[in-house]
Protein backbone atom coordinates (compact mmCIF):
# COMPACT_ATOMS: atom_id res chain seq x y z
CA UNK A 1 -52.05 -14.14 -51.25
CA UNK A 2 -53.63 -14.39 -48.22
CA UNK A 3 -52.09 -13.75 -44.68
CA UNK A 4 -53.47 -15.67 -41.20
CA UNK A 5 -52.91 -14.07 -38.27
CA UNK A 6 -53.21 -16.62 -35.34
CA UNK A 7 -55.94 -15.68 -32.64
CA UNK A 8 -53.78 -15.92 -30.24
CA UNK A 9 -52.03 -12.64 -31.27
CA UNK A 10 -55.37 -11.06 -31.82
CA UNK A 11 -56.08 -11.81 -28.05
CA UNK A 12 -52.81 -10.43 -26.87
CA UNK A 13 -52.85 -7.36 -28.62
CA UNK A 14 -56.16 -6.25 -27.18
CA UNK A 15 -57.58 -5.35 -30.59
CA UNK A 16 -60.09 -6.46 -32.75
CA UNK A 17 -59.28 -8.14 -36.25
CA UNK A 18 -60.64 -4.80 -37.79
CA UNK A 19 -58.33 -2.32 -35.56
CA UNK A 20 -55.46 -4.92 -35.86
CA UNK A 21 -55.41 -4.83 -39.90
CA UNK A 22 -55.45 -0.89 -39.64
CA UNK A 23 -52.32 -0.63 -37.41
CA UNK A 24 -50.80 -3.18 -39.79
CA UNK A 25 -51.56 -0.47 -42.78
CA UNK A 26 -50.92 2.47 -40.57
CA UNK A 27 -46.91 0.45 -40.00
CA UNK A 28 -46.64 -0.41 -44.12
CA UNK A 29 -47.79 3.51 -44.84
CA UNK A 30 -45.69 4.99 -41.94
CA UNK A 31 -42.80 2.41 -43.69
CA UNK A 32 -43.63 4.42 -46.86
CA UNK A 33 -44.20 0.91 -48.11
CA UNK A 34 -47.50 1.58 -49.54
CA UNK A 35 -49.08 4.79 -50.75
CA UNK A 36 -51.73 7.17 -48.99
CA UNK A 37 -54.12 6.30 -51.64
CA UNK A 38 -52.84 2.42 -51.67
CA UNK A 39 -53.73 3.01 -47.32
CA UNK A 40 -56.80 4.20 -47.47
CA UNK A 41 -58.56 2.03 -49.98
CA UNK A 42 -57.29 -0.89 -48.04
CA UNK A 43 -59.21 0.13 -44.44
CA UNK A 44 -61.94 1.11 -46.63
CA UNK A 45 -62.41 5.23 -46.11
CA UNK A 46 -62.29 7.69 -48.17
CA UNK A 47 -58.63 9.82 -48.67
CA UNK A 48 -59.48 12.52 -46.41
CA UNK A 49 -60.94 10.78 -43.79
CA UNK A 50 -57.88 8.72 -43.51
CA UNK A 51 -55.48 11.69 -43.82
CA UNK A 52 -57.31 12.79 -40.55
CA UNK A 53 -56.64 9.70 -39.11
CA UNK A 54 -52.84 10.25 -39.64
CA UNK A 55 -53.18 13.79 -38.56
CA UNK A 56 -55.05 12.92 -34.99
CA UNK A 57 -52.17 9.89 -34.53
CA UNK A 58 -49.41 12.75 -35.44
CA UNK A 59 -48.10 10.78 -38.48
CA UNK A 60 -46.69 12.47 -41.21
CA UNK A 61 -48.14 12.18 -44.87
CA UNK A 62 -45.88 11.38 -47.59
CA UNK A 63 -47.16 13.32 -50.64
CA UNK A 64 -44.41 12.99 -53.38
CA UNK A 65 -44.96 14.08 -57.11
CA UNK A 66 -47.50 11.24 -58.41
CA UNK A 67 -49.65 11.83 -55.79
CA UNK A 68 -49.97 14.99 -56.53
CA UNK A 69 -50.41 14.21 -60.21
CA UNK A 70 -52.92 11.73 -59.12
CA UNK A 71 -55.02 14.43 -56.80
CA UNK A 72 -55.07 16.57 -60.11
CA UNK A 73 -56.05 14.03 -62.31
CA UNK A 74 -59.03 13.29 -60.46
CA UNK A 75 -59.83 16.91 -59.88
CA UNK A 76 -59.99 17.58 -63.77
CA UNK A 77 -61.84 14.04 -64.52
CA UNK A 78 -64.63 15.55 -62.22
CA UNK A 79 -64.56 19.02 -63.70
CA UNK A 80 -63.65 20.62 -60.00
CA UNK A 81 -63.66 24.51 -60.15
């Protein structure tokens, strides 16, 4: 599914496309509707980079239990010390 957002809002909101598709991300995570990982692949950066993000804009990370499982996972897959 696709989703059109008229110029015209564009215009008003004094943002580019780009900037206007990461506040819509920023409201879904902040909404706890999608996950930090979920986030972050969607504007395209890498986890940590977008955790800064949240930390410079004073948003607060939801890290619940399968995150966490996740962030191990992919430290023992590559063989982190």
């Amino acid at each position: 599914m696709s989703l059109v957002i008229s110029d015209d809002l564009v215009r008003v909101s004094g943002l580019s496309e780009q900037e206007l598709f990461l506040e819509i991300v920023l409201m879904l995570f902040r909404q706890d509707k999608i996950s930090l990982g979920k986030a972050s692949e969607l504007v395209g950066m890498h986890r940590m980079q977008f955790q800064k993000l949240l930390a410079d804009r004073g948003i607060c990370i939801h890290y619940d239990v399968a995150e966490f499982q996740e962030d191990l996972n992919t430290l023992q897959e590559t063989d982190w010390q």
